[in-house]
Protein backbone atom coordinates (compact mmCIF):
# COMPACT_ATOMS: atom_id res chain seq x y z
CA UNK A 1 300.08 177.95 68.32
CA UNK A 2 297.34 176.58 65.87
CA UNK A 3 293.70 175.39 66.57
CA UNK A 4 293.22 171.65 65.24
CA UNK A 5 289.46 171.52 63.31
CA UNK A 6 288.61 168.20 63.11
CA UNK A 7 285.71 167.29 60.59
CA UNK A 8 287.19 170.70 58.78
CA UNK A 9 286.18 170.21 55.16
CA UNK A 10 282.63 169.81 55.93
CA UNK A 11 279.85 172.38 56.17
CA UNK A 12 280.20 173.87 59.06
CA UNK A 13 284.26 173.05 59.52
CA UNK A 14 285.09 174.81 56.60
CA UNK A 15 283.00 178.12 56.79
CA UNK A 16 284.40 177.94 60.60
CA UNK A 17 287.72 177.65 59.47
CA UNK A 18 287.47 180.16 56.60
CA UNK A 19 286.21 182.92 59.47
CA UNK A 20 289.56 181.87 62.14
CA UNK A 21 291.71 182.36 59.10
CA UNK A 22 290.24 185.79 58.37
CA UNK A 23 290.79 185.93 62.18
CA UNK A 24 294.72 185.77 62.13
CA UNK A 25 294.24 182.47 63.83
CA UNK A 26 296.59 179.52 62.88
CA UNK A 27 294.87 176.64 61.93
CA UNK A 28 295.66 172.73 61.54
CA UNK A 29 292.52 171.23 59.23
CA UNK A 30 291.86 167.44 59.97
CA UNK A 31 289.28 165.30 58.14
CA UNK A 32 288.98 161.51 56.51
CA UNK A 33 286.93 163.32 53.29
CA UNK A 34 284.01 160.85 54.28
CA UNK A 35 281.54 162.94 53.54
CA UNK A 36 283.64 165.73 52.22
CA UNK A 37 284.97 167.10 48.57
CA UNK A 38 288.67 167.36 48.77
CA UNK A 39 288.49 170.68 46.54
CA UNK A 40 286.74 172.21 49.82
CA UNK A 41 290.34 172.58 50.96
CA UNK A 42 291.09 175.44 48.06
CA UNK A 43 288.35 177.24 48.66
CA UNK A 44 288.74 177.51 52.41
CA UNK A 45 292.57 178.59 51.51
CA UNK A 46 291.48 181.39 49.05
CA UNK A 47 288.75 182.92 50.67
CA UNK A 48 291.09 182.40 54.22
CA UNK A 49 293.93 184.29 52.21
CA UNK A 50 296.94 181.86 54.06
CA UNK A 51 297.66 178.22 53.46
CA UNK A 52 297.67 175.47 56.50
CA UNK A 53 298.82 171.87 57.34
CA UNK A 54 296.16 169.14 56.11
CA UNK A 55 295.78 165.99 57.55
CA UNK A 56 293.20 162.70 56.08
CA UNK A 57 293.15 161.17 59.54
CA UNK A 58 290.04 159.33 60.80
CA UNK A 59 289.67 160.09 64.74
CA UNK A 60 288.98 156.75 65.54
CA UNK A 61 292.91 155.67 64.31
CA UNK A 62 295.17 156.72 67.29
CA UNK A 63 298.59 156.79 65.64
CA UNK A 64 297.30 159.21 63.02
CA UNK A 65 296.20 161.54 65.28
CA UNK A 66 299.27 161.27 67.86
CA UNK A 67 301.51 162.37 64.75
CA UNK A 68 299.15 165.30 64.21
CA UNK A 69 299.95 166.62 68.10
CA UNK A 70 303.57 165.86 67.60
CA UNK A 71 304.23 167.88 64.53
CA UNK A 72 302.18 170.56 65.41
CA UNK A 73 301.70 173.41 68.31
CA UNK A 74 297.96 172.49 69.10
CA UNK A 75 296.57 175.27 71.36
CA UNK A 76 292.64 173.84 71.25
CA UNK A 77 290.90 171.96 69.42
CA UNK A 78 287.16 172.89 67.57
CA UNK A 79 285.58 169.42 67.41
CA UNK A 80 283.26 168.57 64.17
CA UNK A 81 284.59 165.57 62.71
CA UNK A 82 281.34 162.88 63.38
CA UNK A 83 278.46 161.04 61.42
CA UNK A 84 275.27 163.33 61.66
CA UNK A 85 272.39 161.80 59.83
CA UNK A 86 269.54 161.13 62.02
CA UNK A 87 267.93 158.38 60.09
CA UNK A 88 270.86 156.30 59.32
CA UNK A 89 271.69 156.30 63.16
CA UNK A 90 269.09 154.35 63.47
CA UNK A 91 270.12 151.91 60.70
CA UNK A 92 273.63 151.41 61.80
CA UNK A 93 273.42 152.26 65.33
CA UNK A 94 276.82 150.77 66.08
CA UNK A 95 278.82 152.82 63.41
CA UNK A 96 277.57 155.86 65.36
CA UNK A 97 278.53 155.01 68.12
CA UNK A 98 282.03 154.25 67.12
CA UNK A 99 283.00 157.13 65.67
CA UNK A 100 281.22 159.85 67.23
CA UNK A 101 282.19 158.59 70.97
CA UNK A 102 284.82 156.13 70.58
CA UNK A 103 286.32 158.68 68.07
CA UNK A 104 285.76 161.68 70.56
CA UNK A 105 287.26 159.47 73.56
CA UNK A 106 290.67 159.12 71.19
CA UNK A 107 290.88 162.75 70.50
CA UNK A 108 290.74 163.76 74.15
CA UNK A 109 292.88 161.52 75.24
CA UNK A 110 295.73 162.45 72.58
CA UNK A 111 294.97 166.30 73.46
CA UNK A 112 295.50 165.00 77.55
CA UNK A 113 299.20 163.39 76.68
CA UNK A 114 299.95 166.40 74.79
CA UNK A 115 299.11 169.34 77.41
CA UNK A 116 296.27 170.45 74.81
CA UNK A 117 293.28 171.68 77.83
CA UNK A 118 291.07 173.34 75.12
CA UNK A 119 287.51 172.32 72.87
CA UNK A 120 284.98 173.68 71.28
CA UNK A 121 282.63 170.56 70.61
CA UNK A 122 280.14 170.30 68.25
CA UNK A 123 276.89 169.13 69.73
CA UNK A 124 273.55 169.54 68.82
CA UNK A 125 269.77 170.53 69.65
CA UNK A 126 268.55 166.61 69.07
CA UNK A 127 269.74 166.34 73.10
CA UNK A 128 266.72 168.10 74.33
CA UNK A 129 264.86 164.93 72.99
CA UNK A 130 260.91 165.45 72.15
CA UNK A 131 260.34 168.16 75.27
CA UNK A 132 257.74 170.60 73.96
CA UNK A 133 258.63 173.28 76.64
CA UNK A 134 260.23 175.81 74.04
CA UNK A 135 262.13 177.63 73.45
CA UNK A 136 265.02 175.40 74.78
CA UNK A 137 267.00 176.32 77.32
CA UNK A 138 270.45 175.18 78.60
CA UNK A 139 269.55 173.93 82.18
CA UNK A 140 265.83 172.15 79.83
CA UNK A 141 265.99 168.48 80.36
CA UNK A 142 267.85 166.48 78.48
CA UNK A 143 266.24 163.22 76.50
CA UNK A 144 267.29 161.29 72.50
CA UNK A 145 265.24 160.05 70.07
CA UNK A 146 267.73 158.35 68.02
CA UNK A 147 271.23 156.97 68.32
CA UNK A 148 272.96 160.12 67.19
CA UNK A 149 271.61 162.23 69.75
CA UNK A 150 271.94 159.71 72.14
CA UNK A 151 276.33 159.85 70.51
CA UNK A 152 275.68 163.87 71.16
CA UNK A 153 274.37 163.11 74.71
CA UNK A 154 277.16 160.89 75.57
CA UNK A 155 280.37 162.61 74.44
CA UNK A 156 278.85 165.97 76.83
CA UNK A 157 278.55 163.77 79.72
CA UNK A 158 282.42 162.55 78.72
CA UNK A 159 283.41 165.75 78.63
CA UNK A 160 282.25 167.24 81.74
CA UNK A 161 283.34 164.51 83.46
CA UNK A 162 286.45 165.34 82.45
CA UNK A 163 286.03 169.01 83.19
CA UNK A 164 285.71 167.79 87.03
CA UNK A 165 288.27 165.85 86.78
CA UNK A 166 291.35 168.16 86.09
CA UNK A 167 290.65 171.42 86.39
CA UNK A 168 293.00 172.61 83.31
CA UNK A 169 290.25 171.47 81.07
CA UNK A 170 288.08 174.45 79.19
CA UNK A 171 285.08 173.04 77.06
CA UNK A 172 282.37 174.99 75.12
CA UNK A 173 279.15 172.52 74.58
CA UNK A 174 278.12 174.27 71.27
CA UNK A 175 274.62 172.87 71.26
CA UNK A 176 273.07 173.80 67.35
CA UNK A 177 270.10 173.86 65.93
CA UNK A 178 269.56 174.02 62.34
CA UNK A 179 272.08 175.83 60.10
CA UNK A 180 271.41 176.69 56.60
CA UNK A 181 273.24 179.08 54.15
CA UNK A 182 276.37 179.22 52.30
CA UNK A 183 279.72 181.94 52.25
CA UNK A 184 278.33 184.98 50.53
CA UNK A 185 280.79 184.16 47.70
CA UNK A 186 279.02 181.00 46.69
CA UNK A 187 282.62 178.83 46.74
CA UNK A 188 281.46 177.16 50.34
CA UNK A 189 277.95 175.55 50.96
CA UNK A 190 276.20 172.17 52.39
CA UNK A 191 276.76 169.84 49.46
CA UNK A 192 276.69 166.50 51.12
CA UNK A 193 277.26 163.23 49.27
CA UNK A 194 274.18 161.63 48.20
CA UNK A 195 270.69 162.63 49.20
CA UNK A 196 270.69 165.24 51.00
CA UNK A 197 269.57 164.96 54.78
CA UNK A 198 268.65 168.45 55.47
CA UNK A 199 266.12 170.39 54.18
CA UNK A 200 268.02 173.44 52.83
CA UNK A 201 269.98 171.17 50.68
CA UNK A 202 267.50 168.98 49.39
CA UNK A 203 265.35 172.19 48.55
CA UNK A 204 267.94 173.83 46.44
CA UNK A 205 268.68 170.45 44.61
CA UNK A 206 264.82 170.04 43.78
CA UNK A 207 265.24 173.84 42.83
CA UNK A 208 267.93 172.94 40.30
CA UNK A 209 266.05 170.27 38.95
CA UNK A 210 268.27 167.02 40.47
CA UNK A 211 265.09 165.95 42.68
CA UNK A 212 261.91 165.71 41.36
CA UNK A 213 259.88 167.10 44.05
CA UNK A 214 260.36 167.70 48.02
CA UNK A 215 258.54 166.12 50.70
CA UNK A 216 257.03 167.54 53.90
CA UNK A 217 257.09 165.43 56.82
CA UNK A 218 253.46 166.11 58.90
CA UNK A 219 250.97 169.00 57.83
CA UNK A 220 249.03 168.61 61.26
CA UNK A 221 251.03 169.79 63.90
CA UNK A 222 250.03 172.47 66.41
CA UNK A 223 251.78 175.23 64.13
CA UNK A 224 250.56 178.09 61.80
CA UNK A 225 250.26 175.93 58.95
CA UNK A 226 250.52 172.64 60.38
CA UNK A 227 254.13 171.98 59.66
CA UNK A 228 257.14 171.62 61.47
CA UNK A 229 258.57 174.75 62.85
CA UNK A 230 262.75 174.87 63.03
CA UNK A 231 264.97 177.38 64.29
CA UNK A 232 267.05 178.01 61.27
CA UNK A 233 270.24 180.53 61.58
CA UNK A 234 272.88 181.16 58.42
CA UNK A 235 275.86 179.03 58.73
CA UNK A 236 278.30 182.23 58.96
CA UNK A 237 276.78 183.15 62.15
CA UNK A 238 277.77 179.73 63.80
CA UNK A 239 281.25 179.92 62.23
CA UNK A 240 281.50 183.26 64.42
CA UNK A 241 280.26 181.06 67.56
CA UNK A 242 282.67 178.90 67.18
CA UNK A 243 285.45 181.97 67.34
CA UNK A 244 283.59 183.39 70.32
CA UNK A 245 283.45 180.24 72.07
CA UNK A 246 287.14 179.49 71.47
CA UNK A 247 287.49 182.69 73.05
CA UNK A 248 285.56 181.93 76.01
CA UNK A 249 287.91 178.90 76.72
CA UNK A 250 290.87 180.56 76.60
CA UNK A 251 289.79 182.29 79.68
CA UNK A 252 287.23 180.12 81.68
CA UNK A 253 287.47 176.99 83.28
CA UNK A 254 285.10 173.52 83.16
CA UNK A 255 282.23 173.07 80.84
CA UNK A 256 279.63 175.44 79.18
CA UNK A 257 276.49 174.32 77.09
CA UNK A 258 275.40 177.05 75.29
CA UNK A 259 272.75 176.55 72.36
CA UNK A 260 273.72 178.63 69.24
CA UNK A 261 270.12 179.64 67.49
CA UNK A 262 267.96 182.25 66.45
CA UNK A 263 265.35 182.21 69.22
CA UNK A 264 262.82 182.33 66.12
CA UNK A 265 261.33 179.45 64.02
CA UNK A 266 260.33 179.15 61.29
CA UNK A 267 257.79 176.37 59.56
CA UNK A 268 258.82 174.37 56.59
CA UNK A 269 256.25 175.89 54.15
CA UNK A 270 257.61 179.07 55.38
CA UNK A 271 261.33 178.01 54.29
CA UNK A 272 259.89 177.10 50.62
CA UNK A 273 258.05 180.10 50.22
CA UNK A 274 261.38 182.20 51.62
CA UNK A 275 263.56 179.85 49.61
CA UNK A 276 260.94 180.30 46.24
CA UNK A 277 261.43 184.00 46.40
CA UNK A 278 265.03 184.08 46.52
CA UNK A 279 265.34 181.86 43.69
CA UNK A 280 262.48 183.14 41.64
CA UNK A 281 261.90 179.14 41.43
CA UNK A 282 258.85 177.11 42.37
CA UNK A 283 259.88 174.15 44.90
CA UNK A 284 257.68 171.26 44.08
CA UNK A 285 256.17 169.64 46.90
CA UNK A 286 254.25 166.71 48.52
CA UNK A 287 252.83 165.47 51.73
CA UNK A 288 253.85 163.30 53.51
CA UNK A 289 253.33 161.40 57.06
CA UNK A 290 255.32 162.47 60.04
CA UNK A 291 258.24 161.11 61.07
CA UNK A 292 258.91 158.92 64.36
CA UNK A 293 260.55 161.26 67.06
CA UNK A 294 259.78 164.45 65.24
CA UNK A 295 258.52 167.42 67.12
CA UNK A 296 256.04 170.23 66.33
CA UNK A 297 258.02 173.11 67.43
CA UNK A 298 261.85 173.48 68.20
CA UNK A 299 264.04 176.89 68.66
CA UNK A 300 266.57 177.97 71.07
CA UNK A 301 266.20 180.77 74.10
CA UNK A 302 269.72 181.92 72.92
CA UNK A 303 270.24 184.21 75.74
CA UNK A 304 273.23 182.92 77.74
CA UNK A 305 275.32 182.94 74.31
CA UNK A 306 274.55 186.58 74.06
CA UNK A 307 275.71 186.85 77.93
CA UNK A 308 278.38 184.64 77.95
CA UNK A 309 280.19 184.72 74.14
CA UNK A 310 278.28 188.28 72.90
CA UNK A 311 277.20 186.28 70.33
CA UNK A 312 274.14 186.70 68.33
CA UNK A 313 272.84 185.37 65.35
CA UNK A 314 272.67 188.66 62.43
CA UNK A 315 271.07 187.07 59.39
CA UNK A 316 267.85 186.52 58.64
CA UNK A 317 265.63 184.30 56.42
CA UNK A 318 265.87 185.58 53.03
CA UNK A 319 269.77 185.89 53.06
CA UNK A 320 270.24 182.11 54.06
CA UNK A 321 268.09 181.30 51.26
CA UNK A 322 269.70 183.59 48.62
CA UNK A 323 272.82 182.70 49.82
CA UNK A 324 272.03 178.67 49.46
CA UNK A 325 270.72 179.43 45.59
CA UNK A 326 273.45 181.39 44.88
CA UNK A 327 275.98 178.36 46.48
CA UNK A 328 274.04 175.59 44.21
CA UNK A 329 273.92 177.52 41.17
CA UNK A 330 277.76 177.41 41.08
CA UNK A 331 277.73 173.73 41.26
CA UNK A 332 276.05 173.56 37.59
């Protein structure tokens, strides 16, 4: 039987599904290529070593994804496929809503008609809202800032309802905070469509000289330097999450939130200055004011993924920046 990644071209869906494939797991990849390169799906199937069925279905369209369960053996599904950009959230609120929940609600109840009992779901840190009591903790109170937390927020609550309500269901709560990195060999990396979102990205593109200059959001926080600190951890460590949580659910019942960090952060000037060195180039920057909702300080207590998955994150710093210059030097 295969695992279904939905949202498996992207960043994180593809290095996950590179690492199942290296895993002698049997995969199904699923994405509409919205804000995904099609050529994605080669590299994943060289550096994988096997081929797999590919489907461009949207989760929100029901018949698309009711063929997917019917031609295939779909043991679990890992759960990416969403929109994920704070800011625009905010802009078109509705959109978000949509797909990330509407879109979720479709895929689970597909998987429900089909026997499939099984997910690994994509959350995210932004549901532990502006609380300042760090490092976050699984059982920390739970508040949004912004539409797409609020979509994160939502689709949890969906799915341990759920949970509670038929027993056969097994869901991980994978809650992130803020990947970075590329594959070591520099074919996978975060290359979004248009500006980038995240800092990592947007670094590396002012690096390469496609952005003039990069701005830093607030340089009078309660932190070393007075900018935002992060919990940052390479992108091949939560790939390995995701195969340790799909683990977990293949023997435990109900639903499990389990942040996936480094239980370290880092401040932004400290990411250029990381990011500088590994590139031997200087990163242009700015002030600028802070941003509504942002924090001073965020990073996980990772402890119960240790305990529960015996998962921890192994790389540090210096290789997620080496390995995100050596990603968007490829790109040309």
């Amino acid at each position: 039987m295969a695992i279904l990644v939905t949202g498996g071209a992207g960043y994180i869906g593809s290095h996950t599904c590179v690492e199942l494939l290296q895993a002698g797991e049997d995969i199904v990849l699923l994405d509409n290529f919205s804000n995904a390169k099609p050529e994605v799906i080669d590299r994943i199937r060289e550096l994988g070593g096997r081929d797999f069925p590919l489907y461009a279905v949207d989760i929100l369209h029901r018949e698309g994804l009711e063929k997917v369960f019917a031609r295939e053996e779909i043991e679990a599904v890992i759960h990416f496929a969403g929109l994920k950009a704070v800011g625009e959230s905010v802009a078109i609120p509705l959109d978000y809503y949509q797909n990330n929940v509407a879109g979720t609600l479709n895929l689970c109840q597909v998987m429900a008609r089909h026997g499939c009992k099984k997910m690994v779901f994509s959350s995210s840190a932004t549901v532990y809202g502006t609380s300042t009591d760090v490092p976050f903790r699984e059982d920390s109170p739970l508040s949004t800032t912004n539409p797409y937390g609020s979509t994160k927020r939502m689709v949890e609550d969906i799915l341990r309802d759920l949970c509670a309500s038929d027993g056969e269901w097994s869901v991980c709560l994978l809650r992130y905070f803020n990947p970075i990195g590329a594959h070591k060999s520099g074919l996978l990396g975060e290359d979004p469509n248009g500006i980038p979102n995240n800092l990592l990205p947007y670094i590396a593109r002012v690096a390469a000289g496609k952005l003039k200059q990069l701005s830093v959001y607030g340089d009078d926080y309660d932190t070393p330097d007075g900018t935002g600190v992060r919990d940052y951890l390479h992108v091949v460590d939560l790939a390995i999450g995701h195969l340790k949580a799909l683990d977990f659910t293949r023997s435990h019942k109900g639903a499990e939130a389990i942040n996936l960090g480094t239980g370290r952060g880092y401040s932004v000037l400290e990411v250029v200055k990381a990011f500088e060195k590994a590139s031997g180039v200087k990163v242009p920057y700015q002030m600028a004011p802070r941003r509504p909702g942002d924090i001073a300080t965020c990073y996980a207590d990772p402890t119960k993924a240790k305990k529960l998955l015996n998962w921890q994150a192994a790389r540090e710093l210096e290789e997620m920046c080496a390995d995100t210059w050596n990603f968007t030097s490829r790109q040309g």
